[in-house]
C-alpha atoms as a PDB file:
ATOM      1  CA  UNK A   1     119.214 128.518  56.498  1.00  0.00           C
ATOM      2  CA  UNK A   2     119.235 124.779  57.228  1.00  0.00           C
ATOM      3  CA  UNK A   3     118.615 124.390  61.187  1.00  0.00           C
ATOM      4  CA  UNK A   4     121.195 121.908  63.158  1.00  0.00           C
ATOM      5  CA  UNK A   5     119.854 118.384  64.194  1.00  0.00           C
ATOM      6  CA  UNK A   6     120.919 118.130  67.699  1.00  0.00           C
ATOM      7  CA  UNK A   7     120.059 114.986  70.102  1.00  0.00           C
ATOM      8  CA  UNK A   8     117.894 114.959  72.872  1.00  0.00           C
ATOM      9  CA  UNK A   9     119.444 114.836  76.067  1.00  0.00           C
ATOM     10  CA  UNK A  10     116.541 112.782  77.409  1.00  0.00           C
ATOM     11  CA  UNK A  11     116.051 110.160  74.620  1.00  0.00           C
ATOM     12  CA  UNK A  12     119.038 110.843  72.332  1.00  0.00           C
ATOM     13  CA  UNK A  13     116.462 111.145  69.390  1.00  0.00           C
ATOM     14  CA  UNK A  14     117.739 113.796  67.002  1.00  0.00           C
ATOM     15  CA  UNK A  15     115.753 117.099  66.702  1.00  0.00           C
ATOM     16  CA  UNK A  16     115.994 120.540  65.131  1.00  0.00           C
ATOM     17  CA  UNK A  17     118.079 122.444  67.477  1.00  0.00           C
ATOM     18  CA  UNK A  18     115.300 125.155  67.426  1.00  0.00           C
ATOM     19  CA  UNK A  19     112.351 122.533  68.450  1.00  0.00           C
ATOM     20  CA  UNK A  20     114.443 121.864  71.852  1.00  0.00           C
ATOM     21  CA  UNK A  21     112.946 123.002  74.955  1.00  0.00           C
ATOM     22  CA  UNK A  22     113.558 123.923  78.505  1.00  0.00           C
ATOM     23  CA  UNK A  23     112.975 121.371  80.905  1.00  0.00           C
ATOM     24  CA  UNK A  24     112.481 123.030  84.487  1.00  0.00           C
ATOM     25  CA  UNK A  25     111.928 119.184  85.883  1.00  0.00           C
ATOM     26  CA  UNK A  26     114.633 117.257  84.024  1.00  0.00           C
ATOM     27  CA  UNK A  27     116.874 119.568  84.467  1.00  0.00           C
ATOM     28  CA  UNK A  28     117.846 119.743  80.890  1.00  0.00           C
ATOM     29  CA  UNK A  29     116.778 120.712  77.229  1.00  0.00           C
ATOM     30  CA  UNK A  30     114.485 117.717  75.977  1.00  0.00           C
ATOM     31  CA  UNK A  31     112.474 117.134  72.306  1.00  0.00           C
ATOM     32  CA  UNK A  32     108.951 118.148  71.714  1.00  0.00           C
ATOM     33  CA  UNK A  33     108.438 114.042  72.224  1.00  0.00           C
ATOM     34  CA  UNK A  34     109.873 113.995  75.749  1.00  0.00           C
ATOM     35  CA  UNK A  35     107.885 116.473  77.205  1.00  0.00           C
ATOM     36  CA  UNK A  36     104.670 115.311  75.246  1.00  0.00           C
ATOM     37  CA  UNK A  37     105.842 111.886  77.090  1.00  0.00           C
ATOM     38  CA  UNK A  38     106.246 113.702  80.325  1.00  0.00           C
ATOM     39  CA  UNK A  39     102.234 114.642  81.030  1.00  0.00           C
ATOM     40  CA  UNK A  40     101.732 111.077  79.970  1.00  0.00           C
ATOM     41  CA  UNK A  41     104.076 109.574  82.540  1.00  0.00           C
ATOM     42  CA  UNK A  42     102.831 112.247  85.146  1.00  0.00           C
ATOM     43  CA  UNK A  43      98.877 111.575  85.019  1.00  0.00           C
ATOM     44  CA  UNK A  44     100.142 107.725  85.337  1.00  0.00           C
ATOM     45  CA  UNK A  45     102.106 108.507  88.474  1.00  0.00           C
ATOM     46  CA  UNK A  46      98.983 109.929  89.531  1.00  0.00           C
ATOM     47  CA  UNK A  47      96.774 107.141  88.745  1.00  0.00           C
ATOM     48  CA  UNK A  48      99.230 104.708  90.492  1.00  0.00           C
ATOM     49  CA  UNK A  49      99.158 107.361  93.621  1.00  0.00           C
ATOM     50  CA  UNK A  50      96.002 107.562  93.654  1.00  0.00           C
ATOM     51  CA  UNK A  51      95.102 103.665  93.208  1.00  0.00           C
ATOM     52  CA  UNK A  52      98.024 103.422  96.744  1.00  0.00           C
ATOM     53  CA  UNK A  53      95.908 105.475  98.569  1.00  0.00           C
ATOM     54  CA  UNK A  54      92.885 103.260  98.165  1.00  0.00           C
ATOM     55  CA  UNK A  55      94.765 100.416  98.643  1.00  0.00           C
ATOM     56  CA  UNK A  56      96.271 102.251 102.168  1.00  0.00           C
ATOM     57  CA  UNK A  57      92.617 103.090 103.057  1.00  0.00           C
ATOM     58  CA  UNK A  58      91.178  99.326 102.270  1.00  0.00           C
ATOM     59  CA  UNK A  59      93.982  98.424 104.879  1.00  0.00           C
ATOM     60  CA  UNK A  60      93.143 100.588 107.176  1.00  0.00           C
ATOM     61  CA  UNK A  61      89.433  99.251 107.739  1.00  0.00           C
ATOM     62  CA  UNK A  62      90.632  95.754 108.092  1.00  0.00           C
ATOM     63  CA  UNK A  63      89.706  94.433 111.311  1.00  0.00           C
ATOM     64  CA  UNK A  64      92.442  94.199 113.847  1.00  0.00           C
ATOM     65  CA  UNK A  65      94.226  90.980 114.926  1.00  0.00           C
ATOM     66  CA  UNK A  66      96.309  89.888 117.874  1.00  0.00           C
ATOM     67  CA  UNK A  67      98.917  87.125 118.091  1.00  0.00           C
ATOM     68  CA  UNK A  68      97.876  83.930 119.625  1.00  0.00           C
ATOM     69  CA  UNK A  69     100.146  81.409 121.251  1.00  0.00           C
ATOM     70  CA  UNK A  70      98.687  77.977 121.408  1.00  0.00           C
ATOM     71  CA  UNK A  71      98.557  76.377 124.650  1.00  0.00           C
ATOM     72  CA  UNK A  72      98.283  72.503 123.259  1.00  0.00           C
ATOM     73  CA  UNK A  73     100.584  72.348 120.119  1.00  0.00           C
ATOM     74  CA  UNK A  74     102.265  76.249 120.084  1.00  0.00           C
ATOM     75  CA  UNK A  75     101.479  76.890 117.034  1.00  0.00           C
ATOM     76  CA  UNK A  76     101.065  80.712 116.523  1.00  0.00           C
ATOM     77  CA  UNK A  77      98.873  82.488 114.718  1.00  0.00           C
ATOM     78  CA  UNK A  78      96.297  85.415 114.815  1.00  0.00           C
ATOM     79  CA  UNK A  79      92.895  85.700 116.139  1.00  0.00           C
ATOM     80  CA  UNK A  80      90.496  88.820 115.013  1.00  0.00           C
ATOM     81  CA  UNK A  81      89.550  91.199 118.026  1.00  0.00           C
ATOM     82  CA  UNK A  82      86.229  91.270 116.576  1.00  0.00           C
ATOM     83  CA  UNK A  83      84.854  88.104 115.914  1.00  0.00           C
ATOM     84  CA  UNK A  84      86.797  86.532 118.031  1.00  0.00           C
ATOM     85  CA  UNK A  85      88.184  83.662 115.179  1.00  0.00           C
ATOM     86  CA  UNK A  86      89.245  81.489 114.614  1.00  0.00           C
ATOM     87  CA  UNK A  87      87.466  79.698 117.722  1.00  0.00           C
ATOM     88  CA  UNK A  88      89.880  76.437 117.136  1.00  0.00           C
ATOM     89  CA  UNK A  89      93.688  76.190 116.532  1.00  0.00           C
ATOM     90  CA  UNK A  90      94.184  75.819 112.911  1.00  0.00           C
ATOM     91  CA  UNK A  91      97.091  72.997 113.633  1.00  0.00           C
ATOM     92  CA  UNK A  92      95.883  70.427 116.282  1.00  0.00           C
ATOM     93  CA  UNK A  93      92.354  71.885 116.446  1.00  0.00           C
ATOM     94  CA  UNK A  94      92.162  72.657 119.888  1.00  0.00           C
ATOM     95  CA  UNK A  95      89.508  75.001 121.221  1.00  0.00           C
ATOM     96  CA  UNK A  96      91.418  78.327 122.436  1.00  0.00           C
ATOM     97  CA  UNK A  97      90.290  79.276 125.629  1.00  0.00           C
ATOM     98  CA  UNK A  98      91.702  83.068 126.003  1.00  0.00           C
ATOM     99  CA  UNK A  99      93.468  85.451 124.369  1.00  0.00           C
END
């Protein structure tokens, strides 16, 4: 008995009807292929996940700034609670008093 060739729901490839699977996720019966392409695309979900999280955490430690009005030009920008720079304006170069 010759088994049917079916396609995939997922990537339309067409598969032995008997090689089709389950898919609990997808919602649907995908190829061998698809769900040997599914743990791929999950560990790099992962990865990228993962590789957020550091970026969210590198963020995180970044000193905090204030907004800074200045009083000779108006130009605004931010000054770092910190270190307490920039000392000057970065437009007109004028010396900022307080903050």
């Amino acid at each position: 008995m010759q088994d049917v060739m079916v396609p995939c729901k997922k990537c339309g490839n067409k598969v032995p009807a008997s090689s089709l699977k389950q898919d609990i996720d997808e919602r649907m019966v995908i190829c061998p292929d698809c769900i040997k392409n599914k743990g791929i695309h999950k560990e790099i979900k992962e990865e990228v996940f993962r590789k957020k999280e550091e970026n969210r955490i590198v963020e995180e430690e970044k000193p905090a700034k204030i907004a800074h009005k200045c009083t000779s030009c108006g130009y605004k920008f931010k000054i770092d609670i910190e270190t307490k720079k920039p000392k000057n304006c970065p437009y007109c170069n004028a010396r900022v008093m307080s903050f």
